[in-house]
C-alpha atoms as a PDB file:
ATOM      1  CA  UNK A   1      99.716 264.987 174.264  1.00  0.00           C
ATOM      2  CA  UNK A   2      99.568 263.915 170.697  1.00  0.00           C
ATOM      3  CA  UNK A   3     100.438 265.809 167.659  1.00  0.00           C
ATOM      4  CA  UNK A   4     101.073 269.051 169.928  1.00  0.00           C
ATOM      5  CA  UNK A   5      97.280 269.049 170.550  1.00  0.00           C
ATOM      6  CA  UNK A   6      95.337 267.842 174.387  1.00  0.00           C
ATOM      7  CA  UNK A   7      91.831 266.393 174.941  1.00  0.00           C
ATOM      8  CA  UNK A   8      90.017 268.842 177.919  1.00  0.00           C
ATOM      9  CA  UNK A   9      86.856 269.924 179.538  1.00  0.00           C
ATOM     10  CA  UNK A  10      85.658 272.748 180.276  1.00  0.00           C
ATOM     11  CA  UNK A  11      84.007 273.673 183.512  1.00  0.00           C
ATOM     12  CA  UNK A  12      80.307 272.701 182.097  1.00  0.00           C
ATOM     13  CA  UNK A  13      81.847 268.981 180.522  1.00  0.00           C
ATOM     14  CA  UNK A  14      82.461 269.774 176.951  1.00  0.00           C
ATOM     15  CA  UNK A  15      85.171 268.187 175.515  1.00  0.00           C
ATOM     16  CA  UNK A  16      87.559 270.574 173.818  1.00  0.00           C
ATOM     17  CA  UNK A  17      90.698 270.451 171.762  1.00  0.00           C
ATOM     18  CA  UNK A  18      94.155 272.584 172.680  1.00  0.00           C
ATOM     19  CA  UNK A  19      97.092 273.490 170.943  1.00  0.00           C
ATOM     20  CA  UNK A  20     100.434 272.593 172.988  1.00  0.00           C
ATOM     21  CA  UNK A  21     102.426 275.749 172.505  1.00  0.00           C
ATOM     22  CA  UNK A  22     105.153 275.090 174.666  1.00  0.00           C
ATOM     23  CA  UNK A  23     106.393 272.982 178.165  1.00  0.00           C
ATOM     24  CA  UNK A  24     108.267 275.644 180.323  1.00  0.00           C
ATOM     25  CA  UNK A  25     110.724 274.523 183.068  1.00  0.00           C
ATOM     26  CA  UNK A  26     110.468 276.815 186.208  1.00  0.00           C
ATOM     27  CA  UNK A  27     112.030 275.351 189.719  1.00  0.00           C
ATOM     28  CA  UNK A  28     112.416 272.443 188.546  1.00  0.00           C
ATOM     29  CA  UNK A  29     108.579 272.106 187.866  1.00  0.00           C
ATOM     30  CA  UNK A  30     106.878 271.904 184.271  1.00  0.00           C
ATOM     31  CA  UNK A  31     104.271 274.013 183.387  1.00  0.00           C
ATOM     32  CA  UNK A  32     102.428 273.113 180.059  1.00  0.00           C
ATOM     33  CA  UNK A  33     101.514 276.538 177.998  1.00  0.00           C
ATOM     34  CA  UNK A  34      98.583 276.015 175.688  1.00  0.00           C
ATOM     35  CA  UNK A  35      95.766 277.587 173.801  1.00  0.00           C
ATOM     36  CA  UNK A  36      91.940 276.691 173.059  1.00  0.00           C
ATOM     37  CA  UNK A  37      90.001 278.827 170.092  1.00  0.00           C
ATOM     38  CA  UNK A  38      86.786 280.282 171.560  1.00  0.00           C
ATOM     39  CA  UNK A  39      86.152 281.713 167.859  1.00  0.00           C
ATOM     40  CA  UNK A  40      87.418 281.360 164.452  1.00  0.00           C
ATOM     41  CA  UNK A  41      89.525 284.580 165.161  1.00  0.00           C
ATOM     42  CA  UNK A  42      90.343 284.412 168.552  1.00  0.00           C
ATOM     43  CA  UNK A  43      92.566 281.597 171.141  1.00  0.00           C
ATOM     44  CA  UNK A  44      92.403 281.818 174.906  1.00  0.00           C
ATOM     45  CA  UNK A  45      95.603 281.256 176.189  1.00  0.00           C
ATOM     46  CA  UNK A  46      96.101 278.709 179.406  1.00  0.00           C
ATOM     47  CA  UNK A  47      98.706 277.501 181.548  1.00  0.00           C
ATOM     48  CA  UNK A  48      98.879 274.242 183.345  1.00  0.00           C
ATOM     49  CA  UNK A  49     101.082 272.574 185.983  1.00  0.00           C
ATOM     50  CA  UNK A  50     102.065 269.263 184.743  1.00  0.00           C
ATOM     51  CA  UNK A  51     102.250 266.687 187.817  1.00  0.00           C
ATOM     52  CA  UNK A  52     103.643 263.471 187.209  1.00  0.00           C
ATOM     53  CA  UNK A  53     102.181 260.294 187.854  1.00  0.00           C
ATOM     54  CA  UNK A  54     103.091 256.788 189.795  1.00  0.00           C
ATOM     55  CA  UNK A  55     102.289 255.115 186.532  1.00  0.00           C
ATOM     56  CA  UNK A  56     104.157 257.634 184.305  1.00  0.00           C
ATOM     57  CA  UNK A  57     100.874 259.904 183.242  1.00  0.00           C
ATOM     58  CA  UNK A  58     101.354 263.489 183.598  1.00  0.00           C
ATOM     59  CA  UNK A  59      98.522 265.168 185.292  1.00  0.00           C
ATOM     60  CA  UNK A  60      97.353 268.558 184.086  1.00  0.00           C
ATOM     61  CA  UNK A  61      96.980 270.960 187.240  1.00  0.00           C
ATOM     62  CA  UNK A  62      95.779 274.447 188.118  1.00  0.00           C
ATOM     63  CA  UNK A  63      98.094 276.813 189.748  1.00  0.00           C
ATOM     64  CA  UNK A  64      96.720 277.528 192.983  1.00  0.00           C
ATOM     65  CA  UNK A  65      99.398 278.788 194.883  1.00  0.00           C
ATOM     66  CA  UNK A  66      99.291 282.739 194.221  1.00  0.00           C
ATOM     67  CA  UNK A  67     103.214 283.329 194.483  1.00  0.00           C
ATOM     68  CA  UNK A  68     103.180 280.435 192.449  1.00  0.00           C
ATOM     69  CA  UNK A  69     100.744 281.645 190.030  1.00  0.00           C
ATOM     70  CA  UNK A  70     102.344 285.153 189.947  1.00  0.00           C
ATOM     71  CA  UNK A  71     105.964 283.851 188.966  1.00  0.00           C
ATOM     72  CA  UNK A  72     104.933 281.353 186.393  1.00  0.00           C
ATOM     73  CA  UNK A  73     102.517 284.208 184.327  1.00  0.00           C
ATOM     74  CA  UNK A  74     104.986 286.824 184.794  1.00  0.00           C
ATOM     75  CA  UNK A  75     107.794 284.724 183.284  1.00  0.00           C
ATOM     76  CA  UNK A  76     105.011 282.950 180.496  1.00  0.00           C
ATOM     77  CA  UNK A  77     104.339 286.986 179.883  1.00  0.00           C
ATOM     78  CA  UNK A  78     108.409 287.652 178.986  1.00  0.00           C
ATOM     79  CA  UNK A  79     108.639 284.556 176.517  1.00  0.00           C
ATOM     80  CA  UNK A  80     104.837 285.491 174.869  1.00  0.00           C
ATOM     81  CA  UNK A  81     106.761 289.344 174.503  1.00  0.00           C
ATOM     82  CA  UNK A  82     109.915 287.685 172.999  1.00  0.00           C
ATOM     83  CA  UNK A  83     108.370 285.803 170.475  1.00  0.00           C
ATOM     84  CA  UNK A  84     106.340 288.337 169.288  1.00  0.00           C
END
């Protein structure tokens, strides 16, 4: 994660660029908050479990536990309504 910007894929292998926004602590577990533009006037906003490596990577992860899930976007939700 270099200049607050990531390297990713989409689902069909195109490479695209995202803006870091944040890295949120929750349970002891960081979750990586980011955004991709899908038009000049428009971001999609993501969220990411970061998993850390033997050799000292981190990992970018989908949520896939639901209770999981449903904690991490409710409390993303409260800091996106505070900063706005």
């Amino acid at each position: 994660m270099e200049n607050n910007t990531i390297n990713l894929k989409d689902e069909y292998g195109n490479n695209l660029e995202g803006q870091v926004l944040n890295i949120i602590e929750i349970d002891e577990i960081e979750y990586l908050l980011y955004s991709v533009s899908t038009s000049p006037e428009e971001d999609s906003l993501y969220v990411k479990k970061i998993i850390k490596k033997e050799n000292g990577e981190d990992d970018l992860v989908d949520i896939t536990n639901e209770e999981e899930k449903e904690k991490v976007f409710n409390i993303i939700r409260e800091y996106i309504n505070n900063i706005e």
